[in-house]
N, C-alpha and C. Protein backbone atom coordinates (compact mmCIF):
# COMPACT_ATOMS: atom_id res chain seq x y z
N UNK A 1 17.76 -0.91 -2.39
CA UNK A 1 16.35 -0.96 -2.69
C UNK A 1 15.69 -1.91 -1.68
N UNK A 2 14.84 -1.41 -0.87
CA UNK A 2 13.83 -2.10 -0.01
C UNK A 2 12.61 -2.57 -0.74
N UNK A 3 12.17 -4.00 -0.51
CA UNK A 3 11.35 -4.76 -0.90
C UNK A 3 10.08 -5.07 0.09
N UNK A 4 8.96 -4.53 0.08
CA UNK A 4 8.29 -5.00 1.23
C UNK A 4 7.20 -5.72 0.84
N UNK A 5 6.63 -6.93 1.63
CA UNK A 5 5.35 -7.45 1.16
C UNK A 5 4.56 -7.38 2.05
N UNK A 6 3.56 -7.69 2.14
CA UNK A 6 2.18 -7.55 2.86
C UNK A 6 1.16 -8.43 2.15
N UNK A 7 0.27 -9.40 2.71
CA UNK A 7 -0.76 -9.89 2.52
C UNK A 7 -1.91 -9.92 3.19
N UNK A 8 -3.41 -10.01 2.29
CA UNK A 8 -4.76 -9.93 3.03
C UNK A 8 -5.22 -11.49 2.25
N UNK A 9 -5.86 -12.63 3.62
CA UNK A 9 -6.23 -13.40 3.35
C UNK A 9 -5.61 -14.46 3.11
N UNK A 10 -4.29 -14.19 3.13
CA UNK A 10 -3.37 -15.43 3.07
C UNK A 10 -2.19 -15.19 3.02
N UNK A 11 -0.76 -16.30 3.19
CA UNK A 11 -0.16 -16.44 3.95
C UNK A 11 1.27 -15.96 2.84
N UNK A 12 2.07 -15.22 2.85
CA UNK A 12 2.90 -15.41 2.44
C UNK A 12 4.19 -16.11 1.97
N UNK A 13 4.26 -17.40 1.09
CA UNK A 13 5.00 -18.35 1.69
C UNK A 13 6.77 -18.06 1.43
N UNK A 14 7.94 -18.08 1.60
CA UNK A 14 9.37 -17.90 0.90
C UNK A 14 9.13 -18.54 -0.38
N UNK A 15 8.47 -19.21 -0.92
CA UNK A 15 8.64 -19.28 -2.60
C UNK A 15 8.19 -18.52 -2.90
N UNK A 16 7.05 -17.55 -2.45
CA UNK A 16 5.99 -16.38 -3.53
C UNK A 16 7.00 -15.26 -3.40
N UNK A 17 7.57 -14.98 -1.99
CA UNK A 17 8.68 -13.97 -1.77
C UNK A 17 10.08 -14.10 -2.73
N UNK A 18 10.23 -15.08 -2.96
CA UNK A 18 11.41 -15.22 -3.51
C UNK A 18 11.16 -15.18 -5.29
N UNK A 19 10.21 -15.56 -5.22
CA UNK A 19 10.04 -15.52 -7.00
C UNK A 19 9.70 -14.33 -7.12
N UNK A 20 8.91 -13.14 -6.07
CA UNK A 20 8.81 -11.83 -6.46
C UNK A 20 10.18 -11.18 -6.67
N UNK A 21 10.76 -11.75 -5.39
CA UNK A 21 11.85 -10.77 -5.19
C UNK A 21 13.00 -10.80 -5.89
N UNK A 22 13.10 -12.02 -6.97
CA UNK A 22 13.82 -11.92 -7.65
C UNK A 22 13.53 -11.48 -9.58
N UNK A 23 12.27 -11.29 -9.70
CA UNK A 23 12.07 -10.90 -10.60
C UNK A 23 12.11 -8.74 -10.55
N UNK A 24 11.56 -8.37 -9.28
CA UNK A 24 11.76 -7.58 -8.72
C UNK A 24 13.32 -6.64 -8.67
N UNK A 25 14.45 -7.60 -8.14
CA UNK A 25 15.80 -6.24 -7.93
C UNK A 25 16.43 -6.54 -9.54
N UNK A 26 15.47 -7.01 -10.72
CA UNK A 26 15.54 -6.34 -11.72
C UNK A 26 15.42 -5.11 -11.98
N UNK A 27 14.65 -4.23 -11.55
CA UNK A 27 14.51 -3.34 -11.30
C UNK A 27 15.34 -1.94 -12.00
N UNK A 28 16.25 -2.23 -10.82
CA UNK A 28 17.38 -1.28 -11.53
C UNK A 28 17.89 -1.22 -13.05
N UNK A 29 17.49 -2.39 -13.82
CA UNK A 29 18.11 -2.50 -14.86
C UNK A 29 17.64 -1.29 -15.72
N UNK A 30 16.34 -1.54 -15.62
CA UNK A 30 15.20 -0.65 -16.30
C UNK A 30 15.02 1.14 -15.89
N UNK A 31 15.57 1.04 -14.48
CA UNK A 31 15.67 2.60 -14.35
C UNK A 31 16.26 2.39 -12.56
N UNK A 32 17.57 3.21 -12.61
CA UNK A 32 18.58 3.13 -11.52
C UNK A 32 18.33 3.87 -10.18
N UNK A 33 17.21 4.76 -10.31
CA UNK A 33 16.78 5.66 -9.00
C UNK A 33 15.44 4.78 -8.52
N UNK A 34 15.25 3.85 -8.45
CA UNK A 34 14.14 3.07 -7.68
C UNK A 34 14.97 3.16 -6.09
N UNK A 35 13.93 3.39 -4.99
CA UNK A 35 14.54 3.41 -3.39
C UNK A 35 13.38 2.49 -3.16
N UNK A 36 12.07 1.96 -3.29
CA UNK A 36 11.43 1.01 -2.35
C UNK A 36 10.12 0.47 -3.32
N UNK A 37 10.10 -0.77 -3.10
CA UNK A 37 9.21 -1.44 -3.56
C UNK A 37 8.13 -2.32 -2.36
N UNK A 38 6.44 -2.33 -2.70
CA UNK A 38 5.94 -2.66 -2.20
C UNK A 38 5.21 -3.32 -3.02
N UNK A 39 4.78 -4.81 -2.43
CA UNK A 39 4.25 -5.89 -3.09
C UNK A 39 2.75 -5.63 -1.99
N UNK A 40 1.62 -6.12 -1.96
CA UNK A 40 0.37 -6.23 -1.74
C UNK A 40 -0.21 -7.77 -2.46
N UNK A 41 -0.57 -8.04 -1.75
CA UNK A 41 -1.18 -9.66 -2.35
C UNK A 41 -2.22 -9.75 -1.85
N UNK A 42 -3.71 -10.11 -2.30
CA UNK A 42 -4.70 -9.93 -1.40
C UNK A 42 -5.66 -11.43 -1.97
N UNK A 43 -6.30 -12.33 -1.44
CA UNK A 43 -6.78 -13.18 -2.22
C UNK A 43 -8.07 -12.85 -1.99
N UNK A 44 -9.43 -13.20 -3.13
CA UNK A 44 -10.18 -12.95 -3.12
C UNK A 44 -11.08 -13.82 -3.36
N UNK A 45 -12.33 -14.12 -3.60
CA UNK A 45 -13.19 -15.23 -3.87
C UNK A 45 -12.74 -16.06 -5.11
N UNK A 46 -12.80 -15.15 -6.16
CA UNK A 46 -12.74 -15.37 -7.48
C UNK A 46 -10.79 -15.51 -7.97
N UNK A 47 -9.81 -15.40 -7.12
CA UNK A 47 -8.69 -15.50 -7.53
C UNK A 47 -7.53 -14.31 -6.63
N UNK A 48 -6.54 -13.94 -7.21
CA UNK A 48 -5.85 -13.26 -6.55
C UNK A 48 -5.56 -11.72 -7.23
N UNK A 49 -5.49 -10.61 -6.23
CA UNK A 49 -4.94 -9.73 -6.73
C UNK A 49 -3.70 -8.89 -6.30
N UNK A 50 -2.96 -8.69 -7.11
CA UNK A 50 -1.70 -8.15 -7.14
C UNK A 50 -1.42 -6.75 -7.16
N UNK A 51 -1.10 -5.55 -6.08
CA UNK A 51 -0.55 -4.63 -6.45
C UNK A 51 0.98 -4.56 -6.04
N UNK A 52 1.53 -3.47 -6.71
CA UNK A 52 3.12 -3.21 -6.46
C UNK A 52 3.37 -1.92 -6.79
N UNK A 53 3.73 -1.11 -5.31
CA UNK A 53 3.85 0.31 -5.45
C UNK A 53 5.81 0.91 -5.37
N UNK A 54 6.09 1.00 -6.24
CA UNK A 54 7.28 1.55 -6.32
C UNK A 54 7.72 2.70 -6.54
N UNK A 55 8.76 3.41 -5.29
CA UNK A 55 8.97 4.90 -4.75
C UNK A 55 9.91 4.84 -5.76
N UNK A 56 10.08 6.20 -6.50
CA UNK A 56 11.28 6.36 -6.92
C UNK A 56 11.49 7.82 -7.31
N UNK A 57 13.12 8.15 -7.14
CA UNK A 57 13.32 9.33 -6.90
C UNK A 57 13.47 10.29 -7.97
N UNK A 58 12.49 11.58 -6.89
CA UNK A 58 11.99 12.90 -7.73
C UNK A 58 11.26 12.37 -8.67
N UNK A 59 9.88 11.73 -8.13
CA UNK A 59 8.75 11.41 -8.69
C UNK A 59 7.86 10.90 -8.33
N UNK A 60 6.24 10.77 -8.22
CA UNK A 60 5.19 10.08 -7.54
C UNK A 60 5.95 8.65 -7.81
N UNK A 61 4.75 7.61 -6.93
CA UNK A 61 5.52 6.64 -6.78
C UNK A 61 4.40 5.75 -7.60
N UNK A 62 4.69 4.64 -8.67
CA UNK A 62 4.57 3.93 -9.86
C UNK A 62 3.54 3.03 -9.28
N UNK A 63 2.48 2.82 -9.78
CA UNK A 63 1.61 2.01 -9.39
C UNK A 63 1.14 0.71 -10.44
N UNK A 64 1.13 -0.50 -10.10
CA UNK A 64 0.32 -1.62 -10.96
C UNK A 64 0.12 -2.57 -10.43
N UNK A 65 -1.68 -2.91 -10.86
CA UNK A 65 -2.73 -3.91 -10.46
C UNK A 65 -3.03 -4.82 -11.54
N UNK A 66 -2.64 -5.90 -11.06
CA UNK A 66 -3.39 -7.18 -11.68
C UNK A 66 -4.24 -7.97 -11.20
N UNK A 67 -5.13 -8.55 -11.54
CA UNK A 67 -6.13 -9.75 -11.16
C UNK A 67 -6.06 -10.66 -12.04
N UNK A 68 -5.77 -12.40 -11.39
CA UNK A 68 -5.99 -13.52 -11.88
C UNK A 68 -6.06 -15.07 -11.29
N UNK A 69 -6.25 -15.67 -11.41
CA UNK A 69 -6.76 -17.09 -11.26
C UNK A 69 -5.59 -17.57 -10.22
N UNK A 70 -4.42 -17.15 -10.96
CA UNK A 70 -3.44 -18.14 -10.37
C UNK A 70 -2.74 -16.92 -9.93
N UNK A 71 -1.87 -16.97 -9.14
CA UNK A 71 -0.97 -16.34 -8.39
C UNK A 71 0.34 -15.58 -8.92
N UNK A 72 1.10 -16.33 -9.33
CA UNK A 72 2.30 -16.68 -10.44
C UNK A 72 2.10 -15.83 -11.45
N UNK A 73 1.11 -16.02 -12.01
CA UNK A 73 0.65 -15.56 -13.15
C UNK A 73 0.52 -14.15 -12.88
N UNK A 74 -0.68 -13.73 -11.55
CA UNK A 74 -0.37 -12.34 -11.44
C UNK A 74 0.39 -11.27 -11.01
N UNK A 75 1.71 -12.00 -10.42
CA UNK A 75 2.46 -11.43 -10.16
C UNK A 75 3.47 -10.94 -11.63
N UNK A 76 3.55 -11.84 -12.55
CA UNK A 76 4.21 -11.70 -13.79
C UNK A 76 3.35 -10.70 -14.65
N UNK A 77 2.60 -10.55 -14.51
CA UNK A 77 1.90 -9.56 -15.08
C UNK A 77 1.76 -7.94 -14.76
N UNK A 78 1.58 -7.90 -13.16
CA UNK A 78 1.73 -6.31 -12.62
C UNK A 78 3.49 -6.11 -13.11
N UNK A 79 4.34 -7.03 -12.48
CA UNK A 79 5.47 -7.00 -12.47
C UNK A 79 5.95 -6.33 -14.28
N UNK A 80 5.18 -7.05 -14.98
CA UNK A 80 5.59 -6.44 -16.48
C UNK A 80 4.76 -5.18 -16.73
N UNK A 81 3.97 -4.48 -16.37
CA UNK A 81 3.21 -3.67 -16.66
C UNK A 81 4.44 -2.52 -15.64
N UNK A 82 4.74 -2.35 -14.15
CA UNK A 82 5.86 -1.44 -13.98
C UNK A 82 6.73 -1.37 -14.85
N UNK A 83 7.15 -2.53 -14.87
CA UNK A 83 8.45 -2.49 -16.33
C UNK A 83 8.33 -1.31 -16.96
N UNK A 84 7.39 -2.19 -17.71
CA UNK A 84 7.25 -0.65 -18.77
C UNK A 84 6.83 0.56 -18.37
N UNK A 85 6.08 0.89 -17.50
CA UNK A 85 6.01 2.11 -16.76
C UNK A 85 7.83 2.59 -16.44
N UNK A 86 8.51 2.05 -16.22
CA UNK A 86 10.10 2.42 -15.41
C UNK A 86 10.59 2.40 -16.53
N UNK A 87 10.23 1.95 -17.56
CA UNK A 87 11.05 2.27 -19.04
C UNK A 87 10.52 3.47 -19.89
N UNK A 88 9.09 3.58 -19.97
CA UNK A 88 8.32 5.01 -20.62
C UNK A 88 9.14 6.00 -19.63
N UNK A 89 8.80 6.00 -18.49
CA UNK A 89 9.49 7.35 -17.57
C UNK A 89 11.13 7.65 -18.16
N UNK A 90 11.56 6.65 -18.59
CA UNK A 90 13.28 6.80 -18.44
C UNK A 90 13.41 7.49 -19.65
N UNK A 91 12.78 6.45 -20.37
CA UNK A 91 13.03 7.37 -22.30
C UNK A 91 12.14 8.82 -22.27
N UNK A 92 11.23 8.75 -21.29
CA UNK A 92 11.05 10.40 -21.34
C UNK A 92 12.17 11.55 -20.50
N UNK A 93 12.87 11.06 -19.88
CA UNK A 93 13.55 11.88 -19.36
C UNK A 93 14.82 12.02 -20.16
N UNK A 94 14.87 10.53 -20.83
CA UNK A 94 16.15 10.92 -21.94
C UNK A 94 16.26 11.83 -23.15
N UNK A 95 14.65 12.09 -23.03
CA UNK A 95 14.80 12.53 -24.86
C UNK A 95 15.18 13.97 -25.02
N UNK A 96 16.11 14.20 -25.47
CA UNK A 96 16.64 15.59 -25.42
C UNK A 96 16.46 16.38 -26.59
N UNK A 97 15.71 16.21 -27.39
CA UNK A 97 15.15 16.51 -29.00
C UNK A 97 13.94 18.16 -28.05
N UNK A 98 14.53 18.95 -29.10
CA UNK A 98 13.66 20.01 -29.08
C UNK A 98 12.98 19.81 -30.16
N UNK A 99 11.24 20.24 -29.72
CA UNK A 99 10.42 19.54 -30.47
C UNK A 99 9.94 20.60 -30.89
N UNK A 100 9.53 21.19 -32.10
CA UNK A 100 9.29 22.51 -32.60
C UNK A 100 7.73 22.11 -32.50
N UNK A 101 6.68 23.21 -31.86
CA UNK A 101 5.69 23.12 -31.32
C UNK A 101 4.65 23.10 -33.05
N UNK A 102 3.54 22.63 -32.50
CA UNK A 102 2.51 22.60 -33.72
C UNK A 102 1.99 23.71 -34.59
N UNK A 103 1.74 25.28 -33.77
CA UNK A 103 1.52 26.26 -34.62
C UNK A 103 2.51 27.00 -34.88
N UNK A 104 3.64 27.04 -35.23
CA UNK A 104 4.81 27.43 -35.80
C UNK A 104 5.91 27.24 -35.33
N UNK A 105 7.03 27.93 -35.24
CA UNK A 105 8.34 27.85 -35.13
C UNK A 105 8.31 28.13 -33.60
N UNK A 106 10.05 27.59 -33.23
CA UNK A 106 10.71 27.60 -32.29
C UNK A 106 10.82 28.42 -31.93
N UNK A 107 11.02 29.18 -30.50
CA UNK A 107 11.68 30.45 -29.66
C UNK A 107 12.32 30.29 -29.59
């Protein structure tokens, strides 16, 4: 899994990289076909905003935006919002229940 960052407006330092990147090759835990992650950091007047676009296979690729004050903070936040995006996708692909449709019976 490739990790990439990019920033607008400021500087990327090895602690912001490293606290992403290790909350980040969690990842796999939550769903095992992730191939690339992209971090975006952009600072703005009013605070910072966070996106993180993650490719993953045989499927568009997972998107989440946060905005907040502190940095830290918004990274823990997009970061939990994929989560659960990489966990809804998984339990939908697991569910193997035939679901007998609303106006009558099964074919």
């Amino acid at each position: 899994m490739q990790i990439r960052f990019s920033a607008r407006n400021i500087q990327v330092t090895d602690a912001i990289e490293a606290y992403a990147s290790k909350k980040i090759e969690k990842f796999p835990r939550y769903f095992n076909r992730v191939q690339q992650v992209e971090v975006l950091i952009d600072k703005a007047k009013n605070g910072y905003r966070v996106e993180i676009i993650t490719d993953v296979e045989h499927h568009d690729a997972f998107v989440a935006t946060s905005s907040h004050d502190d940095l830290y903070t918004c990274l823990d936040a997009t970061i939990n919002r994929l989560i659960r995006q990489l966990k809804d996708h998984k339990s939908r692909l697991r569910d193997n229940k035939h679901h007998t449709p609303i106006g009558g019976t099964q074919v």
